[in-house]
Protein backbone atom coordinates (compact mmCIF):
# COMPACT_ATOMS: atom_id res chain seq x y z
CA UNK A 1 77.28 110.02 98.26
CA UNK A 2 73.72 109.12 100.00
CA UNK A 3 75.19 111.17 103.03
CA UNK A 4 75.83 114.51 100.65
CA UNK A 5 72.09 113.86 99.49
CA UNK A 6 70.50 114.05 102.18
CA UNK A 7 72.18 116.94 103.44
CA UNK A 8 71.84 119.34 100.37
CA UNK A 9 68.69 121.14 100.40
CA UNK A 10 65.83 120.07 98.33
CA UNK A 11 65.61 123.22 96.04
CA UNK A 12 68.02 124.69 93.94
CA UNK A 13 69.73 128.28 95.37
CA UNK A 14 70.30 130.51 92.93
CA UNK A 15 72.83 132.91 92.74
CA UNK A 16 73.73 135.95 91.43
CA UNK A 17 76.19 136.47 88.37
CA UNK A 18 78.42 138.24 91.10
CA UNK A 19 78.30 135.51 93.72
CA UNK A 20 78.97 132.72 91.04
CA UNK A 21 82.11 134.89 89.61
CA UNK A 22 83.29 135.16 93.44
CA UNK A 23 82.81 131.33 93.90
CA UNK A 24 84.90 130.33 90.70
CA UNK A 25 87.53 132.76 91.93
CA UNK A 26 87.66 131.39 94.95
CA UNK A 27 87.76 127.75 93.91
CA UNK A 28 90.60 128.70 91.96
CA UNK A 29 92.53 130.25 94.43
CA UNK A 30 92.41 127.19 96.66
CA UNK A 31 92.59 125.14 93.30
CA UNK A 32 95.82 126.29 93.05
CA UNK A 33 96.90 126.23 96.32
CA UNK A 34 95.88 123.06 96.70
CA UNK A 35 97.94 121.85 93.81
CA UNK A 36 101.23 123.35 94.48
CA UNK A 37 101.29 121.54 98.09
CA UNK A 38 100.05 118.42 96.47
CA UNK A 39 103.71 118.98 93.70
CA UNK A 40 105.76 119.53 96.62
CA UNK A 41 104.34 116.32 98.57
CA UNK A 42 104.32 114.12 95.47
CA UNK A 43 108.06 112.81 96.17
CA UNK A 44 107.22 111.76 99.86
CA UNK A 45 103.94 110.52 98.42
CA UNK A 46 105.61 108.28 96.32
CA UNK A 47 108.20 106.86 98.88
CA UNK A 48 105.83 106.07 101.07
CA UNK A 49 103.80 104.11 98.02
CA UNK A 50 106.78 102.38 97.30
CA UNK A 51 107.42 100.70 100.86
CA UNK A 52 103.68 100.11 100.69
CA UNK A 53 102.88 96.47 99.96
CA UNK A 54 100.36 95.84 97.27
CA UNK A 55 97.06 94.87 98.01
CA UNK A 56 97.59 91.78 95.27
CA UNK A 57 101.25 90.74 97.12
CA UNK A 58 98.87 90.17 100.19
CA UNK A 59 95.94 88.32 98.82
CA UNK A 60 98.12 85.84 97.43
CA UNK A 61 100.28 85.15 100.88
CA UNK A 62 96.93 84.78 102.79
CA UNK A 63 97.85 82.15 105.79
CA UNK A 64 95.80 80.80 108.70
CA UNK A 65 97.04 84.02 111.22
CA UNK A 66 96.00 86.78 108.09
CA UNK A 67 97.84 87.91 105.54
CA UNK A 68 101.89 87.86 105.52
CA UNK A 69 103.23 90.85 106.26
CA UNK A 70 106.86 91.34 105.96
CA UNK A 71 108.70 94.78 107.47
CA UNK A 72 109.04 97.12 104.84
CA UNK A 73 112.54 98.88 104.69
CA UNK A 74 111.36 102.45 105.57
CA UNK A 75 114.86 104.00 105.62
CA UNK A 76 113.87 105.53 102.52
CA UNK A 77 112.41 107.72 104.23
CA UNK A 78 114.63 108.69 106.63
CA UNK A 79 114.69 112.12 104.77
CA UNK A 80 111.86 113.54 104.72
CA UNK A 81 111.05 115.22 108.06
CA UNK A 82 107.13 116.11 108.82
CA UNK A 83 106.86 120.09 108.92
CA UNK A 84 104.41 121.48 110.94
């Protein structure tokens, strides 16, 4: 957050009624965008968070060489290929 402060400017721009109906449109249009790739990577999302171990799961197993780490079985995700 201090990093985005000191980079905005220290006056306000103003815009015109025009250029603020052009930004909201445009907002939305990656808005929405943005959400239908973030519905059709919610079920890899999700897989992945499952073999994840939780962040409480380690704290308690903490040992003199770090925290215990077993291998998660990631042939859940065996299905999903990467699509670039």
């Amino acid at each position: 957050m201090n990093f985005a402060k000191s980079r905005s400017p220290k006056t306000q721009k103003i815009f015109s009624c025009e250029k603020k109906e052009e930004i909201v449109n445009i907002i939305g249009i990656l808005g929405a965008n943005y959400g239908r790739i973030l519905r059709e990577i919610e079920p890899i999302i999700n897989k992945i968070a499952d073999v994840l171990t939780q962040q409480r799961d380690r704290l308690m197993h903490k040992g003199r060489r770090g925290y215990l780490r077993s291998s998660p079985d990631i042939s859940v995700l065996s299905g999903y290929a990467v699509r670039i």
